[in-house]
C-alpha atoms as a PDB file:
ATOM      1  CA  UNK A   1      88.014 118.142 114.539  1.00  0.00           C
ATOM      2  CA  UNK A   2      85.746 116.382 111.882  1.00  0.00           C
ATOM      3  CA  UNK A   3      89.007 116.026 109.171  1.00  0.00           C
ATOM      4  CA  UNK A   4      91.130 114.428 112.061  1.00  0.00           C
ATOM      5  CA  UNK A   5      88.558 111.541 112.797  1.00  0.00           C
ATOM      6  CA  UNK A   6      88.137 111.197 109.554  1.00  0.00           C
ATOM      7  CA  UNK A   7      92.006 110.388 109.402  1.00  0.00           C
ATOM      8  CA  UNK A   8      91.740 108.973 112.247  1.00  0.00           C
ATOM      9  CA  UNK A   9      88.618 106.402 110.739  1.00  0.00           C
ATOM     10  CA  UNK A  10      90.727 105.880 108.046  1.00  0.00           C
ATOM     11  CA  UNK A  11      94.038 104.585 109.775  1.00  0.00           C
ATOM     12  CA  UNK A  12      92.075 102.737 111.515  1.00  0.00           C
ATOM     13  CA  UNK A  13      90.592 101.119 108.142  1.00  0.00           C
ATOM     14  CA  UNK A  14      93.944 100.866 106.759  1.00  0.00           C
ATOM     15  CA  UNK A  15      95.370  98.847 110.208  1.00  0.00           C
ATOM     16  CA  UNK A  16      92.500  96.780 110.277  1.00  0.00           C
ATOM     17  CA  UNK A  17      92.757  95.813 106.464  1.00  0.00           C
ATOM     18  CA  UNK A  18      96.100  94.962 107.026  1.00  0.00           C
ATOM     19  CA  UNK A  19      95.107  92.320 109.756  1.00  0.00           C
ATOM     20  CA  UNK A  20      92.627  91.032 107.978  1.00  0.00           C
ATOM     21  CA  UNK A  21      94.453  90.614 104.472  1.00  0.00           C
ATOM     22  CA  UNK A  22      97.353  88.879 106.052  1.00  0.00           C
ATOM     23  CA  UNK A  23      96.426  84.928 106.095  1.00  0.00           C
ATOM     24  CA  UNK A  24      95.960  85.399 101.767  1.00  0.00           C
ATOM     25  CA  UNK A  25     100.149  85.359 102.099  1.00  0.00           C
ATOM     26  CA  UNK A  26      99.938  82.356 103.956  1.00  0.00           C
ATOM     27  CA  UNK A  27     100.734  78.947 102.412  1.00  0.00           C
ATOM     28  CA  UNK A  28      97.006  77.521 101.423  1.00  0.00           C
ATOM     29  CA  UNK A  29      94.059  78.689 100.319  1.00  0.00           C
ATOM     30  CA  UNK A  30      92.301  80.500 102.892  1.00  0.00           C
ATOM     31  CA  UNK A  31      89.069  82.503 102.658  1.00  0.00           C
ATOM     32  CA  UNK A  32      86.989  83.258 100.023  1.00  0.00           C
ATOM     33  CA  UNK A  33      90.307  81.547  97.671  1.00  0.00           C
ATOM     34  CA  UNK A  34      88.534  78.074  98.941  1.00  0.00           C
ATOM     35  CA  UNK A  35      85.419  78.717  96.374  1.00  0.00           C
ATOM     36  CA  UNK A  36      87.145  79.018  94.066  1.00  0.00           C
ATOM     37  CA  UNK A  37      88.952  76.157  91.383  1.00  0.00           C
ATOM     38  CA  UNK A  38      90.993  78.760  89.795  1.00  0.00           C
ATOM     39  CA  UNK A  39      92.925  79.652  93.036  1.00  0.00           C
ATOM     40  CA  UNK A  40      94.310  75.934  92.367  1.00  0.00           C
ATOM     41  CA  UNK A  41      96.860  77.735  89.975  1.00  0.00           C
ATOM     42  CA  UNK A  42     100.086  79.771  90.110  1.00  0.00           C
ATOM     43  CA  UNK A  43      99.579  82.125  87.873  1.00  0.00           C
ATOM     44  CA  UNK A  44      96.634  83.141  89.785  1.00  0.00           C
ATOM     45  CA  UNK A  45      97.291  82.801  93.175  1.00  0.00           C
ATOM     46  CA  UNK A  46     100.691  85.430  92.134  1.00  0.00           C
ATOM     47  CA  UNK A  47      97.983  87.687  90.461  1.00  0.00           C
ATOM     48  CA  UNK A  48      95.434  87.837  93.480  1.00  0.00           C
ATOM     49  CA  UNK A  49      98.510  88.286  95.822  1.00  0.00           C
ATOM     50  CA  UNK A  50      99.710  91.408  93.999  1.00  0.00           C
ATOM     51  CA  UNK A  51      96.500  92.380  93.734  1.00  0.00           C
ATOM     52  CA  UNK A  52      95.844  92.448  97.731  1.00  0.00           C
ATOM     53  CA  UNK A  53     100.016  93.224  98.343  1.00  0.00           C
ATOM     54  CA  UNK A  54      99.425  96.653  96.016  1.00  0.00           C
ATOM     55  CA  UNK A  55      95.893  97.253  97.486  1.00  0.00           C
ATOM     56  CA  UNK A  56      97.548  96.945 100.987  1.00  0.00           C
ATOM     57  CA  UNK A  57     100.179  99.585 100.836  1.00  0.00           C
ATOM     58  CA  UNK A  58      97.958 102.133  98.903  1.00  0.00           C
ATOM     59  CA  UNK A  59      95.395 101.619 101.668  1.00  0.00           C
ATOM     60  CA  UNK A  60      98.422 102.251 104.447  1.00  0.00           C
ATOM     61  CA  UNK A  61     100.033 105.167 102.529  1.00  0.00           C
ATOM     62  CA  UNK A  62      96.667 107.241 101.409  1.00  0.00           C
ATOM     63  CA  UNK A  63      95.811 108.581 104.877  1.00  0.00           C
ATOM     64  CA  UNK A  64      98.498 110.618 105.907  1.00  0.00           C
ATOM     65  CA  UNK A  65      98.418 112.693 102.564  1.00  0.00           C
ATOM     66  CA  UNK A  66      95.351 114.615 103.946  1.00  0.00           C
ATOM     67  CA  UNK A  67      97.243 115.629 107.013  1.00  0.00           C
ATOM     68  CA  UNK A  68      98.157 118.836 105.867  1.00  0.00           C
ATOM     69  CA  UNK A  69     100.862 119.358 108.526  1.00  0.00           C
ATOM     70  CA  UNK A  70     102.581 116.594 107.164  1.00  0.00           C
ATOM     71  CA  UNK A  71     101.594 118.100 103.347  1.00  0.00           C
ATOM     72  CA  UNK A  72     103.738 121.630 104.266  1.00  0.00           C
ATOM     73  CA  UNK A  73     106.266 120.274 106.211  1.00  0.00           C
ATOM     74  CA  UNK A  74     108.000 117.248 104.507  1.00  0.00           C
ATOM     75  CA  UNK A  75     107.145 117.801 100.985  1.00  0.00           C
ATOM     76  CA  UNK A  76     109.461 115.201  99.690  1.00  0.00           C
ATOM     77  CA  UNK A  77     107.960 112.908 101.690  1.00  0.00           C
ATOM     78  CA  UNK A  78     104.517 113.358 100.845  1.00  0.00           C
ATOM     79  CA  UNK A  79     105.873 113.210  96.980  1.00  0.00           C
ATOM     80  CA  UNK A  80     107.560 110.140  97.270  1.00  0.00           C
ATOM     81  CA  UNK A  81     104.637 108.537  99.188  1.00  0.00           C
ATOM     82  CA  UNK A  82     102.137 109.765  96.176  1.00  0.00           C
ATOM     83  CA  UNK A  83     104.543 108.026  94.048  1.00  0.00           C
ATOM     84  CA  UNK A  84     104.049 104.988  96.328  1.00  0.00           C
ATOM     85  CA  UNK A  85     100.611 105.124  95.853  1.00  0.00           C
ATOM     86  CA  UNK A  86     100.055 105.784  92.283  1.00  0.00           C
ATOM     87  CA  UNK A  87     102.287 102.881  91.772  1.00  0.00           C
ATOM     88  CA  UNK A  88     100.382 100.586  94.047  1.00  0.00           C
ATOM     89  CA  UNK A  89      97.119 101.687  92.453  1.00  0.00           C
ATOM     90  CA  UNK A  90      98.310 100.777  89.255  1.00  0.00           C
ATOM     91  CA  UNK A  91      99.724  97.490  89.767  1.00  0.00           C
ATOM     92  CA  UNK A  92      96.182  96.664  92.478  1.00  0.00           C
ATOM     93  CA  UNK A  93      94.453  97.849  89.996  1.00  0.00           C
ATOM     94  CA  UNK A  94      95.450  96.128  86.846  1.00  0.00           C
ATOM     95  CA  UNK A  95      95.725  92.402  88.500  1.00  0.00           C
ATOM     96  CA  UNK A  96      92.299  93.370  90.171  1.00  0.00           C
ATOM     97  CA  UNK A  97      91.035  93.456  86.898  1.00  0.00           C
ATOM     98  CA  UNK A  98      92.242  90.093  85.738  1.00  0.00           C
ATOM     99  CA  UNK A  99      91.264  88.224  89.020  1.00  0.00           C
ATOM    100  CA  UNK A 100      87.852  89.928  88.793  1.00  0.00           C
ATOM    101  CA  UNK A 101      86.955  87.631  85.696  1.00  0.00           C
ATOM    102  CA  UNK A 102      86.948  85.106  87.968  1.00  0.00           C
ATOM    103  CA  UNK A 103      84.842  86.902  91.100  1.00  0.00           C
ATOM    104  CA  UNK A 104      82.216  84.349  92.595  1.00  0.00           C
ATOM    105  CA  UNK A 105      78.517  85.425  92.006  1.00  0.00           C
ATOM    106  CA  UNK A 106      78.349  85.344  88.172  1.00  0.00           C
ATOM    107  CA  UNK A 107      78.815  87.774  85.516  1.00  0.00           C
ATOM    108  CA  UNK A 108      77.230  90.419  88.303  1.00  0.00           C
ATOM    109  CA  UNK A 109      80.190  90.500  90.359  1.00  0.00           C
ATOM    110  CA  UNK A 110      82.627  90.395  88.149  1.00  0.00           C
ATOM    111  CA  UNK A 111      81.469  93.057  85.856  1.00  0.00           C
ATOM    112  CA  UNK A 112      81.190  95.081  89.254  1.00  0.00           C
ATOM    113  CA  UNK A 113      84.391  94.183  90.047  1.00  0.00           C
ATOM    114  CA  UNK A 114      85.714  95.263  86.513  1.00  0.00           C
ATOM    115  CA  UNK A 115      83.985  98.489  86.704  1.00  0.00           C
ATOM    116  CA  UNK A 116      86.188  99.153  89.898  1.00  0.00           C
ATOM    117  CA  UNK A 117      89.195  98.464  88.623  1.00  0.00           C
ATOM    118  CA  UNK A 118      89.311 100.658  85.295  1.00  0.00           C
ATOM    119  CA  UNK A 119      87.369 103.444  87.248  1.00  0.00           C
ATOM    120  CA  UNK A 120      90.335 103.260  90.024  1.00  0.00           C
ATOM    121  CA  UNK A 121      93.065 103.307  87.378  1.00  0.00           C
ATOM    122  CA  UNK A 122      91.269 106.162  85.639  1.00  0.00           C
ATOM    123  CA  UNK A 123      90.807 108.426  88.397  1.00  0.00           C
ATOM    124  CA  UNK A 124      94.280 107.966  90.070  1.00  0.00           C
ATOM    125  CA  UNK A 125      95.571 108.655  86.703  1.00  0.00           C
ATOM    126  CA  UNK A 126      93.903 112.063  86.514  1.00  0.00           C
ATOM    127  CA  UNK A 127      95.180 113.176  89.898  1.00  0.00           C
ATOM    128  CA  UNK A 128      98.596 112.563  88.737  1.00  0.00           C
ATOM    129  CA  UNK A 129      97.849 114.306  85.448  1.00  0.00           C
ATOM    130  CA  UNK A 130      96.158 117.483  87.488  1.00  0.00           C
ATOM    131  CA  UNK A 131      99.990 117.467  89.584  1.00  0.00           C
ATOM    132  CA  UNK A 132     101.980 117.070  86.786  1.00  0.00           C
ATOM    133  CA  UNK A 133     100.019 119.986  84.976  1.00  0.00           C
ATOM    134  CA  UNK A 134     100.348 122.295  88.160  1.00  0.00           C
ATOM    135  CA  UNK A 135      96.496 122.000  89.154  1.00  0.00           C
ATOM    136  CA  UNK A 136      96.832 121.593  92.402  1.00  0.00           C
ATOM    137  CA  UNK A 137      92.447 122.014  93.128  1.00  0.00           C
ATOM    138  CA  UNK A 138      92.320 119.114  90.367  1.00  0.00           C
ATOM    139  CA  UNK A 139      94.609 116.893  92.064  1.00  0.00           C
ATOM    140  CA  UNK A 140      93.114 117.117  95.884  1.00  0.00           C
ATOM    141  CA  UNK A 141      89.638 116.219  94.398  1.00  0.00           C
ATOM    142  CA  UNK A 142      90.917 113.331  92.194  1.00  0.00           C
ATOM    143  CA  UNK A 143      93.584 112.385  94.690  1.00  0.00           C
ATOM    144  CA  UNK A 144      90.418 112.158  97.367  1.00  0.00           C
ATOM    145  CA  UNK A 145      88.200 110.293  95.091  1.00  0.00           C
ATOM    146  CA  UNK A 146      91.071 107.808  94.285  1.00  0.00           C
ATOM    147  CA  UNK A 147      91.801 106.988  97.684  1.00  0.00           C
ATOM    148  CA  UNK A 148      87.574 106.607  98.250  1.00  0.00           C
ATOM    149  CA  UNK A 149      87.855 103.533  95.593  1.00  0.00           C
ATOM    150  CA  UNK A 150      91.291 102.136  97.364  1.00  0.00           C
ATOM    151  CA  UNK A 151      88.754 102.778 100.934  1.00  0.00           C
ATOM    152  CA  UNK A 152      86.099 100.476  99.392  1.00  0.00           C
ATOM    153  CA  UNK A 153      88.327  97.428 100.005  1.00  0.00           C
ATOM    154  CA  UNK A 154      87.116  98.381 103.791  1.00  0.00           C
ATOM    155  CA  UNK A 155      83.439  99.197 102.965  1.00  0.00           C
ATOM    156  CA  UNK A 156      83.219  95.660 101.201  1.00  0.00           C
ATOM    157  CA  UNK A 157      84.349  93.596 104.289  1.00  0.00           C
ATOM    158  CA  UNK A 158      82.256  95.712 106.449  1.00  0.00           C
ATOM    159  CA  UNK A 159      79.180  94.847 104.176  1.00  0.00           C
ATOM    160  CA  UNK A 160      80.229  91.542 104.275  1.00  0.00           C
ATOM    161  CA  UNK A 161      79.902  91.129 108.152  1.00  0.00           C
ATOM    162  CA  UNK A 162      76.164  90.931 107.379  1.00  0.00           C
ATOM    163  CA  UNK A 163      75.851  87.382 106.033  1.00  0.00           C
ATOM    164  CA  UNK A 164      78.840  86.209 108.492  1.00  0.00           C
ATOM    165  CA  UNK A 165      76.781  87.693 112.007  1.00  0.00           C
ATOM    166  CA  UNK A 166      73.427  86.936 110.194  1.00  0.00           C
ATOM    167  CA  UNK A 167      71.082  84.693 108.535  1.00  0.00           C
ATOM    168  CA  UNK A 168      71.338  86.507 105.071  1.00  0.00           C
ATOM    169  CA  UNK A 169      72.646  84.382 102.804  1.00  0.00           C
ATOM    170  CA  UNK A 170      76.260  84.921 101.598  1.00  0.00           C
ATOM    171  CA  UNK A 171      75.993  84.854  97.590  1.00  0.00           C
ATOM    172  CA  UNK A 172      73.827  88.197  97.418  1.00  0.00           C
ATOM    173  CA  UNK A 173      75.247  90.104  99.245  1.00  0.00           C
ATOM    174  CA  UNK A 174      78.978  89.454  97.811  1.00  0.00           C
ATOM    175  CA  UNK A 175      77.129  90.410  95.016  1.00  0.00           C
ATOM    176  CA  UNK A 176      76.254  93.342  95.904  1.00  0.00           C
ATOM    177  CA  UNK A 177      79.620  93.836  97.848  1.00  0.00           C
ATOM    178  CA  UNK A 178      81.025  94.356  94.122  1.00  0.00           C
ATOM    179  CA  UNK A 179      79.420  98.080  93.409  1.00  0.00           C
ATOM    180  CA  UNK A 180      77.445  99.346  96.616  1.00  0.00           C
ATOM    181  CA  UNK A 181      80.577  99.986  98.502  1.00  0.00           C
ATOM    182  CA  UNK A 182      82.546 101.985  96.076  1.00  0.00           C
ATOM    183  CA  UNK A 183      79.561 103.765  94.247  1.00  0.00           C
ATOM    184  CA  UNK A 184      78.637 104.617  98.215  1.00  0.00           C
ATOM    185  CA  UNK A 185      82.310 105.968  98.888  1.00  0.00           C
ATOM    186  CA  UNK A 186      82.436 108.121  95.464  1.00  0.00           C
ATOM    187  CA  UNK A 187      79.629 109.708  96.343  1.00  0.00           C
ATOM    188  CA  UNK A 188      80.801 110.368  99.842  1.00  0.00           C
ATOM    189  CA  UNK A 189      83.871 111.674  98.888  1.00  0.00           C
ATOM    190  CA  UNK A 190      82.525 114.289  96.166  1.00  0.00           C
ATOM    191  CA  UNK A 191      80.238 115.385  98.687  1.00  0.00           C
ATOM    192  CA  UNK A 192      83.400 115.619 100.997  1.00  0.00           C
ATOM    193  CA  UNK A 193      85.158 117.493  98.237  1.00  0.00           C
ATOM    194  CA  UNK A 194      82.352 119.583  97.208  1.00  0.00           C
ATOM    195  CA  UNK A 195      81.477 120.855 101.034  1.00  0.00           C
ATOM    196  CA  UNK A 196      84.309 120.927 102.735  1.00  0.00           C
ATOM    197  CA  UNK A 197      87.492 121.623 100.288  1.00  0.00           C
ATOM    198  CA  UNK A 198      86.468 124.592  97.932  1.00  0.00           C
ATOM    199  CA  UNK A 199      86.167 126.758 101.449  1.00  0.00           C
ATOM    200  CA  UNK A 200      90.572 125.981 102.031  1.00  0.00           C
ATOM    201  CA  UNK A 201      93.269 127.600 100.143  1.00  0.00           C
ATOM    202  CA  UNK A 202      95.753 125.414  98.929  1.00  0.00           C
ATOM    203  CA  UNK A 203      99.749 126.103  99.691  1.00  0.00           C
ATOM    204  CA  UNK A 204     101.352 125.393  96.108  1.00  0.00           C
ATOM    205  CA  UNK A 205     104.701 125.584  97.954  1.00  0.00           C
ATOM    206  CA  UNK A 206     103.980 121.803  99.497  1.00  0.00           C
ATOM    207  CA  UNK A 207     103.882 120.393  95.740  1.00  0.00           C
ATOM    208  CA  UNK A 208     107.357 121.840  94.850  1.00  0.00           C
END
């Protein structure tokens, strides 16, 4: 019961990010791109787009790989959707670190938001290294903590409801938007890992 509504959380995250990400494709700058001069150019506006595109369709395809119906029964599926995400991560990841030079709130924000982006590569990376080297333990934990950085996309906006249905002033807590969220999710999803996972048997038969 607890794994499905925490699937079922997270689909819900995913849906929801999806709604809210949509007016950045719009023609204009909309949203946080109106603070900012640099969003007056091309080359950024196509690097911030990628950026959220990428982000987007890791965020939709990362749920479902924990069902572990769906795991055992269509195992080309669930490989061709982890190729799907590792892509996305990699491309989100990479223009998130460009953009992120350029993250309001000073040097704090953007050096959060740097942080994110090579830790996200990094650990997405490893899970595809642990599958590619047979470790199938390896690659749940990495594959969980990977998806617990692509989750913090969620955790940021949520934080961010605070200065937009309060009186707290916007600038520190986009600040701190930049590393609470996806230290807070690691840490959540180790624990996750470290409680709940070691107890279940994998089925190496899924992965071939």
């Amino acid at each position: 019961m607890g794994k499905k509504l925490l699937i079922g959380f997270l689909v819900i995250g995913a849906i929801s990010m999806m709604v809210m990400s949509f007016h950045y494709f719009q023609s204009g700058n909309t949203g946080i791109l109106k603070r900012k001069e640099v969003a007056a150019t091309t080359w950024y506006i196509v690097t911030f787009r990628t950026h959220i595109f990428f982000g987007l369709l890791a965020i939709v395809t990362g749920p479902i790989q924990f069902i572990k119906r769906f795991r055992t029964r269509y195992t080309i599926a669930h490989r061709s959707l982890g190729y799907t995400y590792f892509i996305s991560v990699i491309f989100s990841s990479l223009s998130g670190l460009f953009i992120a030079q350029y993250a309001m709130g000073g040097y704090i924000a953007a050096t959060g938001f740097t942080v994110l982006s090579i830790v996200w590569f990094s650990i997405t990376l490893q899970s595809i290294l642990a599958i590619c080297q047979n470790n199938y333990q390896e690659h749940r934990k990495w594959s969980l903590l990977s998806y617990s950085l692509t989750f913090a996309a969620i955790t940021q906006r949520i934080l961010l409801l605070v200065p937009l249905l309060t009186s707290v002033p916007f600038m520190p807590i986009y600040r701190l938007s930049a590393w609470l969220p996806w230290v807070l999710n690691l840490l959540i999803a180790y624990h996750l890992h470290q409680s709940t996972f070691p107890k279940t048997k994998i089925n190496k038969s899924q992965f071939k």
